[in-house]
Protein backbone atom coordinates (compact mmCIF):
# COMPACT_ATOMS: atom_id res chain seq x y z
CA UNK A 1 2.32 14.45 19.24
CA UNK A 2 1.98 15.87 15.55
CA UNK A 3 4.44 13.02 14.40
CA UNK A 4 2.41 10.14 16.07
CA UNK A 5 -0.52 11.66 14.31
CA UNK A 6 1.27 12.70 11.00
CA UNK A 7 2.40 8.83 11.07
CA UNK A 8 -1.24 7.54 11.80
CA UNK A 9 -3.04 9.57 9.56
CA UNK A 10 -0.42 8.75 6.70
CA UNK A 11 -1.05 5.11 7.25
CA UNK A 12 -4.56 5.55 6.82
CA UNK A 13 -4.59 8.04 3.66
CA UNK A 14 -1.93 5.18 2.14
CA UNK A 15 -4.20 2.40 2.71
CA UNK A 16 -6.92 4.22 1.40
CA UNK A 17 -4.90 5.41 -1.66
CA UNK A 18 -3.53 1.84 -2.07
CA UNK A 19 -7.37 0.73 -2.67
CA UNK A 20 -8.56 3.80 -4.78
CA UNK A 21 -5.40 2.80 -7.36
CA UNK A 22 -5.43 -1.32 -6.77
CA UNK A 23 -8.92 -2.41 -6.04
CA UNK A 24 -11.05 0.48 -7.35
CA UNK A 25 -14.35 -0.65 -7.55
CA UNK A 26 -14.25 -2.25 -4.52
CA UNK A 27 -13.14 0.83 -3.11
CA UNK A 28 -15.87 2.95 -5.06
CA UNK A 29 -18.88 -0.03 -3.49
CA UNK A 30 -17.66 0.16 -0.33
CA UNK A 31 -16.74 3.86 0.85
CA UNK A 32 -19.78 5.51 2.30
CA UNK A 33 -21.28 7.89 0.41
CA UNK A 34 -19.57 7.79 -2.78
CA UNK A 35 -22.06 5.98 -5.05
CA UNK A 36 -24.13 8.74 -4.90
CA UNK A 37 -21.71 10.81 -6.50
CA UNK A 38 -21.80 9.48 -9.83
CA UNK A 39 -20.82 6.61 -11.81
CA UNK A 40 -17.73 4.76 -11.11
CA UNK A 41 -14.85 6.08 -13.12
CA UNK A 42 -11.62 4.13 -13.09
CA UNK A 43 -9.26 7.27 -14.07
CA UNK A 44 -10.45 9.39 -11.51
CA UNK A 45 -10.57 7.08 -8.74
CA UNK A 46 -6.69 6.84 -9.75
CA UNK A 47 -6.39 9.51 -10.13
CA UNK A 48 -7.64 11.13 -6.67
CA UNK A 49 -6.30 7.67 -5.36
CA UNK A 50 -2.62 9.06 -6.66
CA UNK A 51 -3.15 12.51 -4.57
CA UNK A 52 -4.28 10.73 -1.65
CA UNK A 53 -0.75 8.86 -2.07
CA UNK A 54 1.28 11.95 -2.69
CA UNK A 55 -0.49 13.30 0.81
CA UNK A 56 0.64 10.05 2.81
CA UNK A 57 4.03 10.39 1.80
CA UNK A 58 3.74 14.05 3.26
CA UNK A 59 2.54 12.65 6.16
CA UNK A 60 5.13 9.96 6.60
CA UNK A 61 7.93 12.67 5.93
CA UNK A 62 6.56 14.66 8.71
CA UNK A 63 6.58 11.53 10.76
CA UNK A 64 9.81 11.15 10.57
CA UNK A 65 11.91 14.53 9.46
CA UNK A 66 9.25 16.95 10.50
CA UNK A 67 11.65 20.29 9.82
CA UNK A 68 12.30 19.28 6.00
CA UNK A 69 8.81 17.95 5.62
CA UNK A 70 7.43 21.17 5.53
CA UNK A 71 6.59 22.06 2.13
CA UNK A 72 5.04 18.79 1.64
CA UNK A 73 3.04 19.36 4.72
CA UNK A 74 1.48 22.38 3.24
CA UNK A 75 0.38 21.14 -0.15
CA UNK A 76 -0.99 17.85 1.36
CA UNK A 77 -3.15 19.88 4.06
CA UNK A 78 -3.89 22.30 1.16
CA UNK A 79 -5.21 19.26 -1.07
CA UNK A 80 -6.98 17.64 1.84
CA UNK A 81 -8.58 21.55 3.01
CA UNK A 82 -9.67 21.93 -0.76
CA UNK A 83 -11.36 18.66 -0.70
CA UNK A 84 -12.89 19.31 2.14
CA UNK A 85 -14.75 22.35 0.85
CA UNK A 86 -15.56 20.80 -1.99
CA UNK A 87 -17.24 18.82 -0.14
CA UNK A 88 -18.99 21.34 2.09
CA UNK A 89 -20.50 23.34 -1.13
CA UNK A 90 -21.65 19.72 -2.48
CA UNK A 91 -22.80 19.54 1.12
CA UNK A 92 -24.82 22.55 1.11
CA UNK A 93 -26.74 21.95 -1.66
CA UNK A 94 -27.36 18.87 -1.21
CA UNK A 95 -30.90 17.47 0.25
CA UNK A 96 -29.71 16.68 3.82
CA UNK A 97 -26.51 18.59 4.55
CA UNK A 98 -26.30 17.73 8.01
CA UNK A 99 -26.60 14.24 7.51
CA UNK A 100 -24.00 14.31 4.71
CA UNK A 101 -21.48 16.58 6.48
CA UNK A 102 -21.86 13.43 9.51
CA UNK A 103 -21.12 10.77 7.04
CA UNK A 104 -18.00 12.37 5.98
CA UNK A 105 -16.73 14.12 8.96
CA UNK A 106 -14.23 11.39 9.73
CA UNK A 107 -12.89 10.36 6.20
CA UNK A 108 -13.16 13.98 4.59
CA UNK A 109 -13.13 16.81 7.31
CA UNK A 110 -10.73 15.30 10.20
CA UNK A 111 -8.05 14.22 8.32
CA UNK A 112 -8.54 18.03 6.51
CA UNK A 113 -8.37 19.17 10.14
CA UNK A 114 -5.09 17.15 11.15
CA UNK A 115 -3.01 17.80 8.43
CA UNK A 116 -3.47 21.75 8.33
CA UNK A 117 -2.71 21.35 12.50
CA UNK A 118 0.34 19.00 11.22
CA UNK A 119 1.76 21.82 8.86
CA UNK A 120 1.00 24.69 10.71
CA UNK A 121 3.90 25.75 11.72
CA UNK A 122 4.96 26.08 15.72
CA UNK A 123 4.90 29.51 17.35
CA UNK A 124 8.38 30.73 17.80
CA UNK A 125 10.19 31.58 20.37
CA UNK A 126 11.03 35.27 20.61
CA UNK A 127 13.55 36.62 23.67
């Protein structure tokens, strides 16, 4: 079950990191939420958009060769459960944190959520 996820949720990061680096503004308009952030600015959408990438190729290693995949697991759940705090201080301050942490729960705190499940590691086995 984690690869079917690790491979769905590495398609979707991808596509969205494809966009942040290829069609940035389009990306910035359209994503919910992230006008009110600031100003569009081209090198960080890259940038963040070239994370997002390096955390889909995580994703599609653990898809496929789950046991050497680990490492990468770990830093792309760490990047995505960093994010997601981020997020939830932003959130807290903001004026309607509720509202905000609703808007975001699917693009910010799942895939945060799924990838730290994806790299945990499985209970062993003792005799």
């Amino acid at each position: 079950m984690k690869r079917v996820v690790a491979a769905v949720l590495g398609i979707v990061l991808g596509a969205n990191a494809l966009a942040m680096l290829f069609v940035g503004p389009m990306w910035y308009a359209t994503v919910p939420g992230v006008t009110g952030t600031g100003p569009y600015n081209a090198h960080f959408v890259k940038d963040i958009g070239a994370a997002y990438l390096i955390v889909a190729a995580g994703l599609a290693c653990s898809a496929v060769r789950p046991r050497i995949a680990v490492s990468a697991m770990i830093a792309g759940a760490g990047f995505l459960i960093v994010h997601a705090a981020i997020h939830v201080v932003d959130e807290l301050s903001g004026p309607n944190p509720l509202a905000e942490f609703t808007r975001d729960f699917a693009g910010v705190f799942l895939p945060a959520i799924l990838a730290a499940w994806i790299a945990w590691p499985p209970r062993s086995v003792t005799a």
